[in-house]
N, C-alpha and C. Protein backbone atom coordinates (compact mmCIF):
# COMPACT_ATOMS: atom_id res chain seq x y z
N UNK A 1 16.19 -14.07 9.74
CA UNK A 1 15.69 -13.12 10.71
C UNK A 1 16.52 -11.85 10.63
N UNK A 2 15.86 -10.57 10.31
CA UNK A 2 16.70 -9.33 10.93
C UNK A 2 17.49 -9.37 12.47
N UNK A 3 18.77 -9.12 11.54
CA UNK A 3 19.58 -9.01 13.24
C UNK A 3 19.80 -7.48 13.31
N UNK A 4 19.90 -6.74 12.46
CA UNK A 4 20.14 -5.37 12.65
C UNK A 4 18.80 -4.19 12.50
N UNK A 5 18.22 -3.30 13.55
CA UNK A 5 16.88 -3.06 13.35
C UNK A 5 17.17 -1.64 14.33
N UNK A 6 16.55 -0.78 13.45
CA UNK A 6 16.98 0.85 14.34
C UNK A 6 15.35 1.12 14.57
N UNK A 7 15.04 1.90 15.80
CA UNK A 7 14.01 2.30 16.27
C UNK A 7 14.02 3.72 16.65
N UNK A 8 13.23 4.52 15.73
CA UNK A 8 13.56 5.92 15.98
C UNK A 8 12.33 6.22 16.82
N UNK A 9 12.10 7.26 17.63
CA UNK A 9 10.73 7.79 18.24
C UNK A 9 10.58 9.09 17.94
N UNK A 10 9.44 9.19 17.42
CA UNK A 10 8.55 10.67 17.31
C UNK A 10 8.02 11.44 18.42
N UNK A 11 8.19 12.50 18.84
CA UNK A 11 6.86 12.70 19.86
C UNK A 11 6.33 14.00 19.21
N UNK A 12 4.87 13.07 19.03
CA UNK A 12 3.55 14.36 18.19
C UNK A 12 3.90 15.62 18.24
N UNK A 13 2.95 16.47 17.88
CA UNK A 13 2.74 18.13 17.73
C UNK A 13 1.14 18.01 18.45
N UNK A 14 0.65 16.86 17.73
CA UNK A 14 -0.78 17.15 17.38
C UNK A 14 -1.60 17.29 18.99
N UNK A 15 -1.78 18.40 19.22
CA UNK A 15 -1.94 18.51 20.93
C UNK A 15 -3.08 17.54 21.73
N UNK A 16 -2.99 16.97 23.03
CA UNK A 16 -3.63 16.35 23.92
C UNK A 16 -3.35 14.97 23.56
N UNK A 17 -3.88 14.57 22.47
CA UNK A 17 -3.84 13.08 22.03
C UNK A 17 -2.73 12.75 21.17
N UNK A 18 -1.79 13.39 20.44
CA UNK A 18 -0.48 13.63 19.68
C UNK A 18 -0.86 11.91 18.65
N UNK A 19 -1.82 12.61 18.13
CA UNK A 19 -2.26 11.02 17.19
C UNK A 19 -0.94 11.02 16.03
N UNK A 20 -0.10 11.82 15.34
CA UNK A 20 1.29 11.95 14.72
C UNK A 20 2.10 11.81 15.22
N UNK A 21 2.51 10.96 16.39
CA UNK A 21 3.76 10.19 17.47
C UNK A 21 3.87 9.42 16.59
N UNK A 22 5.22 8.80 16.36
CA UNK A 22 4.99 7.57 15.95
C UNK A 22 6.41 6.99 16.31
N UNK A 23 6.69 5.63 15.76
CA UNK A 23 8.16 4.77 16.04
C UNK A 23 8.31 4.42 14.35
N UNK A 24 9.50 4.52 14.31
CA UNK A 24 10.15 4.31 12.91
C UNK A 24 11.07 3.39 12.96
N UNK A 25 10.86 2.21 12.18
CA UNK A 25 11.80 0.59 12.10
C UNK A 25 12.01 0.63 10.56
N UNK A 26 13.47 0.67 11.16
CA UNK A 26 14.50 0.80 9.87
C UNK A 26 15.14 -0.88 9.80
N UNK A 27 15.16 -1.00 8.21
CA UNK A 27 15.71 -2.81 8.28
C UNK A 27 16.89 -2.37 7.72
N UNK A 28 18.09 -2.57 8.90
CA UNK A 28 19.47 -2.06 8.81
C UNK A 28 20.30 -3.61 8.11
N UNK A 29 19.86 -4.50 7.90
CA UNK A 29 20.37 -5.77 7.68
C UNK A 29 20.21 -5.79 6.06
N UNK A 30 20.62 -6.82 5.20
CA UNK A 30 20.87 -7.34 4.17
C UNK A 30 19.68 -8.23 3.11
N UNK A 31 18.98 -8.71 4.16
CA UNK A 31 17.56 -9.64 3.50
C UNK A 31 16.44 -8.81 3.69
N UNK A 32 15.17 -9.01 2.92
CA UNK A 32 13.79 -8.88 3.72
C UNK A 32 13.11 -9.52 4.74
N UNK A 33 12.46 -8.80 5.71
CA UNK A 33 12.29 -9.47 6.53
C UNK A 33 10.40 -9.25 6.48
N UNK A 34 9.85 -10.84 6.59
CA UNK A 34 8.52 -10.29 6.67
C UNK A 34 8.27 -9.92 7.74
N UNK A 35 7.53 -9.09 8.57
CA UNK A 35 7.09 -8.57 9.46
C UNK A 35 5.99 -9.57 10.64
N UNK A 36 5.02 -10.29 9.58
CA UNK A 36 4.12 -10.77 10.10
C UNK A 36 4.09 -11.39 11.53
N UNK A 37 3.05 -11.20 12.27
CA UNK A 37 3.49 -11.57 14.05
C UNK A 37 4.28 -11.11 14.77
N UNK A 38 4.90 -9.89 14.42
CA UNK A 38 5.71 -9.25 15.16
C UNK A 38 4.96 -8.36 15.99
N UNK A 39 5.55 -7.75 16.81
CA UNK A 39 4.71 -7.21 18.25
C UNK A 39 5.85 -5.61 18.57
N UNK A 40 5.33 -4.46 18.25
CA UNK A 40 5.56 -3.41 18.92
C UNK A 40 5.30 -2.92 20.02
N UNK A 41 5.75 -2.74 21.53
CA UNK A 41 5.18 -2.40 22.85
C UNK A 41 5.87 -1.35 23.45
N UNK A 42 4.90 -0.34 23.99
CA UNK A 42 5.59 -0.07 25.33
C UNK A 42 6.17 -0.21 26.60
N UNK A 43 7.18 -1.16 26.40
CA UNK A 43 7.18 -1.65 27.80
C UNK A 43 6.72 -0.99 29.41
N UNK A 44 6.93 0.35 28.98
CA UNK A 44 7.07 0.97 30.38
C UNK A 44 5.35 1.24 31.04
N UNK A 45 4.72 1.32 29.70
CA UNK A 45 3.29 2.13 30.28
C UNK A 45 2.19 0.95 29.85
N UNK A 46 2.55 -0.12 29.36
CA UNK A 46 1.53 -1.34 28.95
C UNK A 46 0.65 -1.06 28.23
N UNK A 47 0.38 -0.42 27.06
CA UNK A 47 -0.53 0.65 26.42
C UNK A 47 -0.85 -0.38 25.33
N UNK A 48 -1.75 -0.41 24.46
CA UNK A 48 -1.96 -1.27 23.81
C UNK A 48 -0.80 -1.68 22.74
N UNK A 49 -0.30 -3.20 22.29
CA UNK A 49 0.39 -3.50 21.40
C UNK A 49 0.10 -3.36 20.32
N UNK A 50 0.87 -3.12 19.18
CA UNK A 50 0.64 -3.39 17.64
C UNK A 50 1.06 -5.03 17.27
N UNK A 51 0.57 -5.16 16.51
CA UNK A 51 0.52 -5.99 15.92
C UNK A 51 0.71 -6.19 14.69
N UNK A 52 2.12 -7.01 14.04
CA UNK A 52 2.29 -6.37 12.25
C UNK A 52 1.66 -7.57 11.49
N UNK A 53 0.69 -7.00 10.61
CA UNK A 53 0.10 -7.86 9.19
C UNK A 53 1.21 -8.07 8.58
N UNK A 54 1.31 -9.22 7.59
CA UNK A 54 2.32 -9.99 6.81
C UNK A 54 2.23 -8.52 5.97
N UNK A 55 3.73 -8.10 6.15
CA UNK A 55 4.38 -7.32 5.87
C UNK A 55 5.81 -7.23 5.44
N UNK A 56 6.39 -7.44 4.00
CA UNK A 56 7.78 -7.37 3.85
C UNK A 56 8.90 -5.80 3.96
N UNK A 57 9.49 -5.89 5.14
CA UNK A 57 10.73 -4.41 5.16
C UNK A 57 11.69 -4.77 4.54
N UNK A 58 11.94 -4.70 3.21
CA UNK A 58 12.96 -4.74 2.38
C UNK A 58 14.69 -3.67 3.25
N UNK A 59 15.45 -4.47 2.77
CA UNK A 59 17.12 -3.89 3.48
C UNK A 59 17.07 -2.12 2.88
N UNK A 60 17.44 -1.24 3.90
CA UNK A 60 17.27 0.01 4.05
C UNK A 60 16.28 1.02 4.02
N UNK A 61 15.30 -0.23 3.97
CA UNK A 61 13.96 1.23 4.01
C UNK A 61 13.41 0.70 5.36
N UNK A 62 12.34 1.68 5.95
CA UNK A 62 11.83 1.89 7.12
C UNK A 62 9.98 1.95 6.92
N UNK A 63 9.46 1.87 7.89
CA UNK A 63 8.46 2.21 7.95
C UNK A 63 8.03 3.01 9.63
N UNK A 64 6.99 3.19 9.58
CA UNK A 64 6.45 3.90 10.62
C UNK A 64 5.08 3.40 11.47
N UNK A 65 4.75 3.46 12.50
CA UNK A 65 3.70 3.08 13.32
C UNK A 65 3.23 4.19 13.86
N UNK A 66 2.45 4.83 13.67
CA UNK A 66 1.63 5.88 13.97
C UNK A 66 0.47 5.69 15.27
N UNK A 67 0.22 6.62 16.42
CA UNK A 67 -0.76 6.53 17.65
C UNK A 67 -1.62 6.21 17.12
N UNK A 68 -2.17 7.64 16.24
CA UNK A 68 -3.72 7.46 15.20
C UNK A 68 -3.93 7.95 14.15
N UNK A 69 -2.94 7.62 13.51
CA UNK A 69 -2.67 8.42 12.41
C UNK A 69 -2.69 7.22 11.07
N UNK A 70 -2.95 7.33 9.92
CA UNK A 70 -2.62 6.11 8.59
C UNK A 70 -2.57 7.24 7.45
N UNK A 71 -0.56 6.99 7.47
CA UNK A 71 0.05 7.62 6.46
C UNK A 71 0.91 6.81 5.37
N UNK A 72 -0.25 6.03 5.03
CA UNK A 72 0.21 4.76 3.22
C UNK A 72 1.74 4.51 2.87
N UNK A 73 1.96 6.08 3.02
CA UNK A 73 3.58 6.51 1.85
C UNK A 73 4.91 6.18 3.23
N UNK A 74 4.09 5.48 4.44
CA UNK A 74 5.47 5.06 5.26
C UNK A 74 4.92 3.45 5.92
N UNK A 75 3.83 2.94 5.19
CA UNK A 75 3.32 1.67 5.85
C UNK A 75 2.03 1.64 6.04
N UNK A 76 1.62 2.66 6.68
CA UNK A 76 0.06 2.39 6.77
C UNK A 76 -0.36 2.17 7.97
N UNK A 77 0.91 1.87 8.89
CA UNK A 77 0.38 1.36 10.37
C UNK A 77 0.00 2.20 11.14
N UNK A 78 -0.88 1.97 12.17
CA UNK A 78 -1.00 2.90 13.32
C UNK A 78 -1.77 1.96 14.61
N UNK A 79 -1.49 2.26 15.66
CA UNK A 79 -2.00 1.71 16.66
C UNK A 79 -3.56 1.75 17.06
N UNK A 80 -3.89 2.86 16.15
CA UNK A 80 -5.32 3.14 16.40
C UNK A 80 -6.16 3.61 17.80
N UNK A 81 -5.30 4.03 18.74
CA UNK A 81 -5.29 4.48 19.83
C UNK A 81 -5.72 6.37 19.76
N UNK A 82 -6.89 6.13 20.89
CA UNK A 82 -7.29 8.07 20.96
C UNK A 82 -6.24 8.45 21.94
N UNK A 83 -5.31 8.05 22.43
CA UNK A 83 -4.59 8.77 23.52
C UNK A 83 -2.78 8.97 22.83
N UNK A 84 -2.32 9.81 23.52
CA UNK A 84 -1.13 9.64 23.67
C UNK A 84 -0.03 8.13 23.78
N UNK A 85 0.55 7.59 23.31
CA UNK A 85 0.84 6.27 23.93
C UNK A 85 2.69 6.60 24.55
N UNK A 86 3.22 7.37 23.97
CA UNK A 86 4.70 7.94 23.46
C UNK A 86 4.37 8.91 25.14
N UNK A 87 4.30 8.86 26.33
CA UNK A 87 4.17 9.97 26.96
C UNK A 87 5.63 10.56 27.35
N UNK A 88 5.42 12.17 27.87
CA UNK A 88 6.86 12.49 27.78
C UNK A 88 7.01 13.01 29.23
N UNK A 89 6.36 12.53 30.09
CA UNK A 89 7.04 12.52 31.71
C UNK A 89 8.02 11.20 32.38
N UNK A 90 7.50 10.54 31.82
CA UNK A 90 8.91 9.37 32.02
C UNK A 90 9.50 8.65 31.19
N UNK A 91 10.52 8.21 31.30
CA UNK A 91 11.00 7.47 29.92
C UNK A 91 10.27 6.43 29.61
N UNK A 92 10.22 6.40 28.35
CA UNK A 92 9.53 5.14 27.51
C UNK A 92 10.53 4.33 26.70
N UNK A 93 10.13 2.99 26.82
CA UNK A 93 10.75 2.23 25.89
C UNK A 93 10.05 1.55 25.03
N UNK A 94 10.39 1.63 24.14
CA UNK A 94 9.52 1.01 22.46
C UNK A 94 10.83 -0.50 22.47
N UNK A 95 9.60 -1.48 22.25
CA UNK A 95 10.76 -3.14 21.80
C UNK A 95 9.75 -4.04 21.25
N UNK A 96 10.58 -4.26 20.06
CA UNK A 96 9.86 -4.52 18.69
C UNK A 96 10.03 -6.34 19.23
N UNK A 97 9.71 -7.02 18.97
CA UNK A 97 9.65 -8.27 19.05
C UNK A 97 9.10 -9.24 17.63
N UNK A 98 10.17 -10.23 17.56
CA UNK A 98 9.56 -11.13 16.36
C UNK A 98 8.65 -11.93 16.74
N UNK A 99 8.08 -12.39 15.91
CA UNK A 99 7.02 -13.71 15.58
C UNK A 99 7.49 -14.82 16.52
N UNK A 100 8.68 -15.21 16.90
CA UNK A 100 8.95 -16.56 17.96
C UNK A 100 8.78 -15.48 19.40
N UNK A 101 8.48 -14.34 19.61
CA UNK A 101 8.51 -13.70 21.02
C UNK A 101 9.93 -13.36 21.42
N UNK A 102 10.73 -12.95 20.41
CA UNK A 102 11.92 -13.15 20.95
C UNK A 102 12.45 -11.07 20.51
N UNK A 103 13.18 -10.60 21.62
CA UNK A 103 13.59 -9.18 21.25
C UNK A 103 14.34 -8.87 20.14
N UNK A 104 14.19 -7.95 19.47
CA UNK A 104 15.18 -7.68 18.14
C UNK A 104 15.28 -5.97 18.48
N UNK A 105 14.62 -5.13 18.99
CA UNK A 105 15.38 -4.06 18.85
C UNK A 105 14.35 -3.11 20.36
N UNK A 106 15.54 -2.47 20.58
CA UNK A 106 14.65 -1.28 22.34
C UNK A 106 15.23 -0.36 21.91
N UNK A 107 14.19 0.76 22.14
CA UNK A 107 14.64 1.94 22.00
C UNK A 107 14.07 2.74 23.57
N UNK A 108 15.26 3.41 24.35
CA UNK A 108 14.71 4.09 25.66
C UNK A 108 14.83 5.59 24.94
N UNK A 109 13.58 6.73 25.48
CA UNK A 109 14.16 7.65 25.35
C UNK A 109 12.84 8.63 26.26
């Protein structure tokens, strides 16, 4: 299991719906980790979850989760959401969760 996991946050340009927000999971650890069944959320605003397809993050590279956006050359993911999900009047927290339901990384900001 990744024990070491960085969560960066984007907040869009792209105005009203900022479909180019995204969260960036960096595999700061030593092994690959497959992804599969893992769960990205907002905790704060309950907005829809992602959900990761069997997916390997090889040690030091990252990928990205995009609102509504699918950009290949960082993963491909996106939440597929028409709204904002990243909002910037209260703090949000992004927490990535593994496949047993268990926390591996929060990011407040």
């Amino acid at each position: 299991m990744m024990s070491k996991l960085h969560i960066y946050s984007y907040d869009g340009v792209v105005p009203t719906v900022e479909s180019d927000e995204y969260v960036e999971i960096t595999n700061l650890g030593t092994a690959p980790v497959n992804l599969q069944g893992w769960r990205l959320i907002d905790a704060d605003e309950g907005y829809p979850e992602f959900l990761f397809p069997s997916y390997v993050l090889e040690p030091g590279k990252s990928i990205r989760v995009y609102t509504n956006e699918i950009h290949p050359e960082y993963g491909g993911f996106s939440f597929g959401y028409g709204k904002a999900i990243w909002n910037n009047t209260d703090p949000d927290v992004a927490v990535l969760y593994d496949s047993q339901g268990n926390e591996v990384s929060r990011r407040s900001y």
